[in-house]
Protein backbone atom coordinates (compact mmCIF):
# COMPACT_ATOMS: atom_id res chain seq x y z
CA UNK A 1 -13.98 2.46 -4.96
CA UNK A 2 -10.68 3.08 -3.29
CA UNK A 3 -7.12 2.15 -5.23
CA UNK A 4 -4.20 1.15 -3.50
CA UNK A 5 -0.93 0.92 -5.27
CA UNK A 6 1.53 -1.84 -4.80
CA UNK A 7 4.86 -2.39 -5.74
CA UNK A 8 5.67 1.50 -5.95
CA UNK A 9 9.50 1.65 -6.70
CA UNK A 10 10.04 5.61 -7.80
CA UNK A 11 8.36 9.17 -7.71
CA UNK A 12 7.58 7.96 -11.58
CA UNK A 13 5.67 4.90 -10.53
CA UNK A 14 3.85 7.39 -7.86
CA UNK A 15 2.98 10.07 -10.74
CA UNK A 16 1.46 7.39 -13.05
CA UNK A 17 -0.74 6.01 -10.63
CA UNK A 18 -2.08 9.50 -9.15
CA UNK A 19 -2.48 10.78 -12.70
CA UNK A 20 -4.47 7.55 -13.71
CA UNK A 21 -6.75 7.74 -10.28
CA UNK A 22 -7.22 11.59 -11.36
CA UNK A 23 -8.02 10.75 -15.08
CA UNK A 24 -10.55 8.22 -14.24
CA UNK A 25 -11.92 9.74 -11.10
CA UNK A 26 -10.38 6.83 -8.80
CA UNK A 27 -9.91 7.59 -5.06
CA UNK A 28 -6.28 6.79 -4.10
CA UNK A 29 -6.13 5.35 -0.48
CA UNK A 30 -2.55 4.58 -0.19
CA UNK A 31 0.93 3.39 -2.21
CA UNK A 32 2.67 0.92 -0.92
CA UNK A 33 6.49 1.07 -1.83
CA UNK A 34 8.32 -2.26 -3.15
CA UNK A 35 9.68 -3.89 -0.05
CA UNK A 36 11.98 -6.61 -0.17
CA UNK A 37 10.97 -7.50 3.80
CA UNK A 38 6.96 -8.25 1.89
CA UNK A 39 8.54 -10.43 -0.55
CA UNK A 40 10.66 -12.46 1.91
CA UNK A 41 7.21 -13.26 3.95
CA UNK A 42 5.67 -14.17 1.34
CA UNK A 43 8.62 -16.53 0.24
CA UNK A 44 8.59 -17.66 3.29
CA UNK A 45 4.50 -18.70 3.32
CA UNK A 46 4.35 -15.69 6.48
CA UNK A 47 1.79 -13.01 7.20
CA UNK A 48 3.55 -9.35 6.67
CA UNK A 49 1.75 -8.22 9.70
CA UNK A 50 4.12 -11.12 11.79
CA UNK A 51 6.92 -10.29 9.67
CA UNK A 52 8.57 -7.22 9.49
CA UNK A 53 7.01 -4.16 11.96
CA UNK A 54 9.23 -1.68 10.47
CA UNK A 55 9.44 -2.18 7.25
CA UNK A 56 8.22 0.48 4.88
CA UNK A 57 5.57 -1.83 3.02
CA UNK A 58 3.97 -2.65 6.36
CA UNK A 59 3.84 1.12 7.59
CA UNK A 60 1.90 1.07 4.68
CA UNK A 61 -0.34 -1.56 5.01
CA UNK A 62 -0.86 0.09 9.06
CA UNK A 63 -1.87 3.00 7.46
CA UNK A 64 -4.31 1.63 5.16
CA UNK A 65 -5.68 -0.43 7.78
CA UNK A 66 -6.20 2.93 10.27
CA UNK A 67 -8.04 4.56 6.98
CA UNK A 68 -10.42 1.69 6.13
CA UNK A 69 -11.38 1.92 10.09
CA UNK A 70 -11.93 5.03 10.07
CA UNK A 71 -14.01 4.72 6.50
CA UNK A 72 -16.23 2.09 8.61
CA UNK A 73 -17.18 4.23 11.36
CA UNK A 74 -18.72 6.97 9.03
């Protein structure tokens, strides 16, 4: 099982979600900071991957996406 956090606004969010994957033995693939550019997509009834390039949510997403790839071909 692989945990991805969402909505990460601060190096506090980020510490409680690493210590809780550590204390129950969860693998953390990624943490994807709050970003206002997701929100307005979804507002707006739009796919974040034809949204906002850029934005630091969807680096985040990109890089999940490149890890789960890379999961598959093992």
């Amino acid at each position: 099982m692989l945990i991805v956090g969402n909505k990460v606004t601060s190096f506090s969010d980020e510490a409680i979600i690493k210590q809780y994957c550590k204390r129950n033995d969860l693998s953390l693939l990624e943490l994807i900071p709050y970003d206002e550019n997701i929100k307005k997509a979804d507002a707006l009834g739009k796919s974040i991957m034809n949204f906002s390039q850029k934005s630091k949510g969807m680096l985040a997403v990109k890089k999940i996406c490149k890890k789960i790839v890379n999961l598959s071909h093992c």
